[in-house]
PDB file of N, CA and C in Angstrom:
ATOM      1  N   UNK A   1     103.633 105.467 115.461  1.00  0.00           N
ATOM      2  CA  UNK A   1     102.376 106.108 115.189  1.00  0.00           C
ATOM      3  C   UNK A   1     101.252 105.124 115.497  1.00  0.00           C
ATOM      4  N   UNK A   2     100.247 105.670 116.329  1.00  0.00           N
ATOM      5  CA  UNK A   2      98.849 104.690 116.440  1.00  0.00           C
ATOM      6  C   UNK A   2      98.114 104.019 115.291  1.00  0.00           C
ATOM      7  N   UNK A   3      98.117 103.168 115.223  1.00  0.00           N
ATOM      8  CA  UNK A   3      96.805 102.463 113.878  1.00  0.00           C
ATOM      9  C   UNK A   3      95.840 102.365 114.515  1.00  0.00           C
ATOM     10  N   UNK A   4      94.472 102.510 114.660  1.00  0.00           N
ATOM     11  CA  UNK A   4      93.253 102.079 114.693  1.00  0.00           C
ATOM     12  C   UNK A   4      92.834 101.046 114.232  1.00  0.00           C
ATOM     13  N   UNK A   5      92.620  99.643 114.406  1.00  0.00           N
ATOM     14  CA  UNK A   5      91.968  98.715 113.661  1.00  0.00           C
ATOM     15  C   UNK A   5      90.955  98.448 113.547  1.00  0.00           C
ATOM     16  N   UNK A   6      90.009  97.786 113.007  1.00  0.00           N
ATOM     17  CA  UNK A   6      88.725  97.070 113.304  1.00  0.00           C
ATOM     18  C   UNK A   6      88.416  95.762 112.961  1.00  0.00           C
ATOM     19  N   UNK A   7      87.969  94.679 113.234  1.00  0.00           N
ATOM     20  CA  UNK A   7      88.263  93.337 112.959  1.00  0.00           C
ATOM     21  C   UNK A   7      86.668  92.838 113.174  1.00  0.00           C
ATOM     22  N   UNK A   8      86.478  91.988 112.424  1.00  0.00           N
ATOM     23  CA  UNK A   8      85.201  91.351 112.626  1.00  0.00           C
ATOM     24  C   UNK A   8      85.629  89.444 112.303  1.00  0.00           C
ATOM     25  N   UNK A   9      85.236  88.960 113.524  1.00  0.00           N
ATOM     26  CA  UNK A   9      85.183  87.029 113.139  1.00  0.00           C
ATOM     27  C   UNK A   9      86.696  86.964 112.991  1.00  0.00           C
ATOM     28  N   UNK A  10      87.963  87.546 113.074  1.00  0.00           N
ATOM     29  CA  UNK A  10      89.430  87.002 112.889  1.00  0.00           C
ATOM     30  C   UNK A  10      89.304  87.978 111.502  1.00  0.00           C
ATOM     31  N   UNK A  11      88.944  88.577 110.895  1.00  0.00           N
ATOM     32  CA  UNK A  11      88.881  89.424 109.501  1.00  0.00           C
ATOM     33  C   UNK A  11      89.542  90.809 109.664  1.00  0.00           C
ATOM     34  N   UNK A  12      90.265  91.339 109.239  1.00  0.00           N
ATOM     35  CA  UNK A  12      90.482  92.661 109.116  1.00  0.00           C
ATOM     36  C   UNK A  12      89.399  93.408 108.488  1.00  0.00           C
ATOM     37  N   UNK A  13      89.051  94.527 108.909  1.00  0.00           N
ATOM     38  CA  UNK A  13      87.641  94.989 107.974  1.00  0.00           C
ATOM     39  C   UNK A  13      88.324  96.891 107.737  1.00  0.00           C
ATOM     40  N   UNK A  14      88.951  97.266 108.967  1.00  0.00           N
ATOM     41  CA  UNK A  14      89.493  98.859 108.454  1.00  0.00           C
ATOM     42  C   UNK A  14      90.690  99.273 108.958  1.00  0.00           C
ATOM     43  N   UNK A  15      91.224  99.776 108.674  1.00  0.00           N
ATOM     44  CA  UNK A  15      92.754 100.641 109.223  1.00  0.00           C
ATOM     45  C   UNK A  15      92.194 102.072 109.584  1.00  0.00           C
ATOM     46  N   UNK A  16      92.900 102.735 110.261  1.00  0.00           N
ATOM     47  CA  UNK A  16      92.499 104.481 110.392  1.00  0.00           C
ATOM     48  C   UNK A  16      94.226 104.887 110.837  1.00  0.00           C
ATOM     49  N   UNK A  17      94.495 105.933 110.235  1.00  0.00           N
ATOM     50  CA  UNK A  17      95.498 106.819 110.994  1.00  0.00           C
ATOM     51  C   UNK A  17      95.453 107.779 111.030  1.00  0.00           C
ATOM     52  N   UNK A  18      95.123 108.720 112.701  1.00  0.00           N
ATOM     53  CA  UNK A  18      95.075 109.732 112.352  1.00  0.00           C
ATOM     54  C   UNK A  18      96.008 111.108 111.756  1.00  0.00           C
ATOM     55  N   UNK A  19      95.543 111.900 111.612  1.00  0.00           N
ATOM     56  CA  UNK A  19      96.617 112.897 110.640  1.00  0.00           C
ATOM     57  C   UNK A  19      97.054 113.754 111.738  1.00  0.00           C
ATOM     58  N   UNK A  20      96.524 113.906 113.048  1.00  0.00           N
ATOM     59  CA  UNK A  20      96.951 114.793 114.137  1.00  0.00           C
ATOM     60  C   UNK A  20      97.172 114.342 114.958  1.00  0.00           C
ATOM     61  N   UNK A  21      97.276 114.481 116.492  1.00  0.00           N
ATOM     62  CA  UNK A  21      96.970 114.575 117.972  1.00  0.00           C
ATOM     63  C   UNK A  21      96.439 115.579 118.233  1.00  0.00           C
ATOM     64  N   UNK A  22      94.968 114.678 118.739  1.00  0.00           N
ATOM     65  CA  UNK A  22      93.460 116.063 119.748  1.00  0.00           C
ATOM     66  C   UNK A  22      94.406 117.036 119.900  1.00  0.00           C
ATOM     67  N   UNK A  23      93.732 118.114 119.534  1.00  0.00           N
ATOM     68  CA  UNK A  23      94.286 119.244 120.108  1.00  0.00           C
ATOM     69  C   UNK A  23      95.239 120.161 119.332  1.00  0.00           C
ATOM     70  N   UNK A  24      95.542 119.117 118.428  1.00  0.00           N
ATOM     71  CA  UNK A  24      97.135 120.110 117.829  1.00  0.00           C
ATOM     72  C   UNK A  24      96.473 120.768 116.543  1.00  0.00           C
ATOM     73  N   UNK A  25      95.163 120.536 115.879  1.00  0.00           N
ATOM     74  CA  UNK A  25      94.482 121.225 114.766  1.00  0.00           C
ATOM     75  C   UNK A  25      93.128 121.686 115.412  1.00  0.00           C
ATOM     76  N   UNK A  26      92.955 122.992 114.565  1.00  0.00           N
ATOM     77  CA  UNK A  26      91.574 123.307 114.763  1.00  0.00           C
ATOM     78  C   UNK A  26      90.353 123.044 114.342  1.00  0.00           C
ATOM     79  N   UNK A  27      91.092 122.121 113.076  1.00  0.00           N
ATOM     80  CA  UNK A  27      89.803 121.309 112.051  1.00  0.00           C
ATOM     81  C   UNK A  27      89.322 119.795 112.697  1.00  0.00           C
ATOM     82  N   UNK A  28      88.315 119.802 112.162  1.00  0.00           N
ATOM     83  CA  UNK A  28      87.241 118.710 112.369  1.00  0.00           C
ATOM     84  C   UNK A  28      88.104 117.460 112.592  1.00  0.00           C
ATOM     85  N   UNK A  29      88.045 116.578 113.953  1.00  0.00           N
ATOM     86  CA  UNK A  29      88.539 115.428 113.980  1.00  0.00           C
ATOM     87  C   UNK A  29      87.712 114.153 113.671  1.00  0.00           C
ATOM     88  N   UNK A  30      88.221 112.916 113.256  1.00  0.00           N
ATOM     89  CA  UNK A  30      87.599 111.878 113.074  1.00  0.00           C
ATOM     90  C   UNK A  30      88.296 110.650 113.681  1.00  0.00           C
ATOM     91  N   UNK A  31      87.202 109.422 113.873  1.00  0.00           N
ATOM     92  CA  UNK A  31      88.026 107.887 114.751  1.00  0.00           C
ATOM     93  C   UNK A  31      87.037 107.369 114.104  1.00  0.00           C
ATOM     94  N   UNK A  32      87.293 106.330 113.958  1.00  0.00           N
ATOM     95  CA  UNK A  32      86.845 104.847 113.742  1.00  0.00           C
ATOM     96  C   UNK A  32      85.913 104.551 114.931  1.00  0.00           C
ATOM     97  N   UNK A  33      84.653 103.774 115.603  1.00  0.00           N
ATOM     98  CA  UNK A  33      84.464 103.109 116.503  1.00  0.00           C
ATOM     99  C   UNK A  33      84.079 101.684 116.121  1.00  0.00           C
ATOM    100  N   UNK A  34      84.392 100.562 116.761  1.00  0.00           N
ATOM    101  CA  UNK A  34      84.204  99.219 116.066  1.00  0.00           C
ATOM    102  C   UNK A  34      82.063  99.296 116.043  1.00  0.00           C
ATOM    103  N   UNK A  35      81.652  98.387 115.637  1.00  0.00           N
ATOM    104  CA  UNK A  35      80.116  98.558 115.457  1.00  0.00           C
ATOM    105  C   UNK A  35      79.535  97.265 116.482  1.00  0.00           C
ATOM    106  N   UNK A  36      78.477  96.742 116.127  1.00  0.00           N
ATOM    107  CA  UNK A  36      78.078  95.392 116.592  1.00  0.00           C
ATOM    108  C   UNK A  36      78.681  94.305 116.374  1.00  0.00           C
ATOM    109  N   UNK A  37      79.567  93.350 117.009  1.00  0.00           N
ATOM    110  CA  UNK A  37      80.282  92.173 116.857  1.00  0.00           C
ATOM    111  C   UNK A  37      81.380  92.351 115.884  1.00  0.00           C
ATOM    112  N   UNK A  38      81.902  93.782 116.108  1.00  0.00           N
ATOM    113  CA  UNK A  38      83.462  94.329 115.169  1.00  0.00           C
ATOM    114  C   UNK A  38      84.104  94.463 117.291  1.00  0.00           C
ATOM    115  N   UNK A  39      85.722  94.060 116.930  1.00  0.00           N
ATOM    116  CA  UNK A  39      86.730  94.641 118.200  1.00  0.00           C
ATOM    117  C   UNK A  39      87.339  95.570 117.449  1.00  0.00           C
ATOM    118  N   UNK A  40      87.810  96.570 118.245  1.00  0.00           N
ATOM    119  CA  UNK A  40      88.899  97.809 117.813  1.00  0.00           C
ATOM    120  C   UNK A  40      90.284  97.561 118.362  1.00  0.00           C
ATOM    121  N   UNK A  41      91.522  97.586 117.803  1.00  0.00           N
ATOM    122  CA  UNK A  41      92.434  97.682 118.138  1.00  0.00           C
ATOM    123  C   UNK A  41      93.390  98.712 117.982  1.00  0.00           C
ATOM    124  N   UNK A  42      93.950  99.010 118.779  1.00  0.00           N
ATOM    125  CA  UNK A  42      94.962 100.219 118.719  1.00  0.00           C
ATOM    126  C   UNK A  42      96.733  99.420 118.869  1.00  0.00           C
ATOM    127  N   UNK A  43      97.324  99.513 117.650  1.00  0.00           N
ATOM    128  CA  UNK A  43      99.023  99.213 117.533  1.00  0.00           C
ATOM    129  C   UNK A  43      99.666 100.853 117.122  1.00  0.00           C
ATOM    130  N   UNK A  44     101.113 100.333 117.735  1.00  0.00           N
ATOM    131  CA  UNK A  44     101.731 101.238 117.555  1.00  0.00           C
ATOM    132  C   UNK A  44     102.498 100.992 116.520  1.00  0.00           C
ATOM    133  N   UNK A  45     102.489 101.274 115.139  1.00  0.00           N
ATOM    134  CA  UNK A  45     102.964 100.595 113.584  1.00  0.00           C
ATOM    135  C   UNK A  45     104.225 102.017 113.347  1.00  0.00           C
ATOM    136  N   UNK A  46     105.840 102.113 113.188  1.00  0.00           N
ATOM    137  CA  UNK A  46     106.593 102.472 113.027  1.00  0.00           C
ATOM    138  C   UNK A  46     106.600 103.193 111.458  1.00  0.00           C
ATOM    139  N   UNK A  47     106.655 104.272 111.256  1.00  0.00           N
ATOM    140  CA  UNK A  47     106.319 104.869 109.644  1.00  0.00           C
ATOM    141  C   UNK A  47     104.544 104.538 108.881  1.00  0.00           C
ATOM    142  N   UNK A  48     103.911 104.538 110.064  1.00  0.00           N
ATOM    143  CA  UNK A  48     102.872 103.828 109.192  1.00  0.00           C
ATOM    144  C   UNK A  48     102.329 104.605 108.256  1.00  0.00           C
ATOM    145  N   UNK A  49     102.179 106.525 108.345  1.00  0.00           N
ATOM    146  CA  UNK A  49     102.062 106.870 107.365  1.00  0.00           C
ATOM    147  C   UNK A  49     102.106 107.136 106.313  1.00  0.00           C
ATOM    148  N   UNK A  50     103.686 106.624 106.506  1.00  0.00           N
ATOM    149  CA  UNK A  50     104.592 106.418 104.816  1.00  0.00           C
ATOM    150  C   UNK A  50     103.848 105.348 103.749  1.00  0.00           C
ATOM    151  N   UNK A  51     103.435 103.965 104.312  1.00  0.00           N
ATOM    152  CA  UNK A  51     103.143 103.508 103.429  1.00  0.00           C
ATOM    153  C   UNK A  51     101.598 104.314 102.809  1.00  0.00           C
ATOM    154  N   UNK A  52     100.728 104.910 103.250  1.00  0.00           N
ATOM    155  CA  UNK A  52      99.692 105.657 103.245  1.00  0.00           C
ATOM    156  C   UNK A  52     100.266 106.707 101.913  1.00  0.00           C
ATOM    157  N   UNK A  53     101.524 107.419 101.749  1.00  0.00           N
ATOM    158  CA  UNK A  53     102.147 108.146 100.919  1.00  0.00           C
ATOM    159  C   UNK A  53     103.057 107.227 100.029  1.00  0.00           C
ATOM    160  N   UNK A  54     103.201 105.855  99.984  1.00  0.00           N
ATOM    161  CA  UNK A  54     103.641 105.529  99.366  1.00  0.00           C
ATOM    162  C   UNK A  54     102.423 104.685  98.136  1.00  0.00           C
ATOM    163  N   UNK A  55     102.033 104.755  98.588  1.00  0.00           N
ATOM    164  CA  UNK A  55     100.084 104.075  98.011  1.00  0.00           C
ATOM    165  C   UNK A  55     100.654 102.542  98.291  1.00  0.00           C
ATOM    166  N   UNK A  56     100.801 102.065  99.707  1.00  0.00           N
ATOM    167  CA  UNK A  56     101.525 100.332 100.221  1.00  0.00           C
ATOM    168  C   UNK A  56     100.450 100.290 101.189  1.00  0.00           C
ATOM    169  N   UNK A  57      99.419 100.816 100.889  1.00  0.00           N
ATOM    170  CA  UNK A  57      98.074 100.331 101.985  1.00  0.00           C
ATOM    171  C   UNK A  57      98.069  98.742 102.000  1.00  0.00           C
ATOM    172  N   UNK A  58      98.721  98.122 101.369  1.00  0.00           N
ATOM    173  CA  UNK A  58      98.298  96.578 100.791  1.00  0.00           C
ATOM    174  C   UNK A  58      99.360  95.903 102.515  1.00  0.00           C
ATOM    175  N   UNK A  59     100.359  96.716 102.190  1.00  0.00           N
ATOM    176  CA  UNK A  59     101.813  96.113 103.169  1.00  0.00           C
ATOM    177  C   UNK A  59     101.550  96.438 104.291  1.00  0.00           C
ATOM    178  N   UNK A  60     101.080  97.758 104.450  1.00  0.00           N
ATOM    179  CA  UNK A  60     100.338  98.005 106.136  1.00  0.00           C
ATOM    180  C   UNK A  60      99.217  97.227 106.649  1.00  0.00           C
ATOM    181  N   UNK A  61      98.104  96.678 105.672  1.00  0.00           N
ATOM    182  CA  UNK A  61      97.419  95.714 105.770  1.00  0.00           C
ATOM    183  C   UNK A  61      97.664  94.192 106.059  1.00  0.00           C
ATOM    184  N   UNK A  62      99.367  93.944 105.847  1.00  0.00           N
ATOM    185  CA  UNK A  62      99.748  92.990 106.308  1.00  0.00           C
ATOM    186  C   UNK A  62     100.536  92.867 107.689  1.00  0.00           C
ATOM    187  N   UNK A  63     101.098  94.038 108.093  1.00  0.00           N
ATOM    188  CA  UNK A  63     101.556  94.111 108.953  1.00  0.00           C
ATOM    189  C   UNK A  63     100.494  93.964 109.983  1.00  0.00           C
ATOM    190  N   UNK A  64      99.347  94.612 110.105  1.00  0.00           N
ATOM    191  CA  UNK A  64      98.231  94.115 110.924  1.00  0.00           C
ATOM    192  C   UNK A  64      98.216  93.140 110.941  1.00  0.00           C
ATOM    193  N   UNK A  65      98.070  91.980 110.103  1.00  0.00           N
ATOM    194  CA  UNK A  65      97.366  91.104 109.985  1.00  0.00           C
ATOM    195  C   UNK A  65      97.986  90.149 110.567  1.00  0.00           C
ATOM    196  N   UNK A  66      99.564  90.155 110.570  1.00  0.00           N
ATOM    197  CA  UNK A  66     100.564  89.204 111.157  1.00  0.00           C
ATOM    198  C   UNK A  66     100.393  89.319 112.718  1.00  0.00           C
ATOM    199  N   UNK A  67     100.499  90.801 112.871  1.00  0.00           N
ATOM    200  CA  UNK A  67     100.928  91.257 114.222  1.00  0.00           C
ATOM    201  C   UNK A  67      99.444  90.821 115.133  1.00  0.00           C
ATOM    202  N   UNK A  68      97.676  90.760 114.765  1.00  0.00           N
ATOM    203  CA  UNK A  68      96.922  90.435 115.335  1.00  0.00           C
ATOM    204  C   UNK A  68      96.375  88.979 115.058  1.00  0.00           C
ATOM    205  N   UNK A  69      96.937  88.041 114.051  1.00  0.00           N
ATOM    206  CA  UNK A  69      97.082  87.330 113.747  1.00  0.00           C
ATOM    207  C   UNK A  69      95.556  87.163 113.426  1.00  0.00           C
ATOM    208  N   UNK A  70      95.365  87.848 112.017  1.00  0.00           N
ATOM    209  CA  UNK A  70      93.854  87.989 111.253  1.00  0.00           C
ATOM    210  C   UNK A  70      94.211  87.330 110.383  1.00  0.00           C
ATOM    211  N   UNK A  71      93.006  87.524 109.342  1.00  0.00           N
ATOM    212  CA  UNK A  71      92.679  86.383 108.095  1.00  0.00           C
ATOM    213  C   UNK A  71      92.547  87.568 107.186  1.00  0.00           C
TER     214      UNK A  71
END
């Protein structure tokens, strides 16, 4: 599944996952865009919504963090 990241200075600052693929709902879509001196990254994170249903936002937050090698 895609993660969305956003990173500012080596910092993690947001996660996003979306709940669809364009196209497959008729309701309102949303993305992340990084801002002024934020990068966006896109990983492909294996179950990432589970931890999202497991309330392990903390553990998906690390898995970023290893894998882009943030602070």
């Amino acid at each position: 599944m895609k993660v969305t990241i956003i990173s500012q200075r080596g910092r993690l600052i947001a996660t996003h996952i979306a709940q669809s693929e364009a196209g497959e709902s008729r309701g309102p879509q949303a993305r992340m865009v990084a801002g002024p001196g934020q990068r966006e990254h896109v990983l492909e994170i294996e179950d990432a919504e589970a931890y999202h249903r497991r309330r392990a936002a903390a553990e998906l937050h690390e898995i970023v963090k290893r894998r882009l090698k943030l602070k």
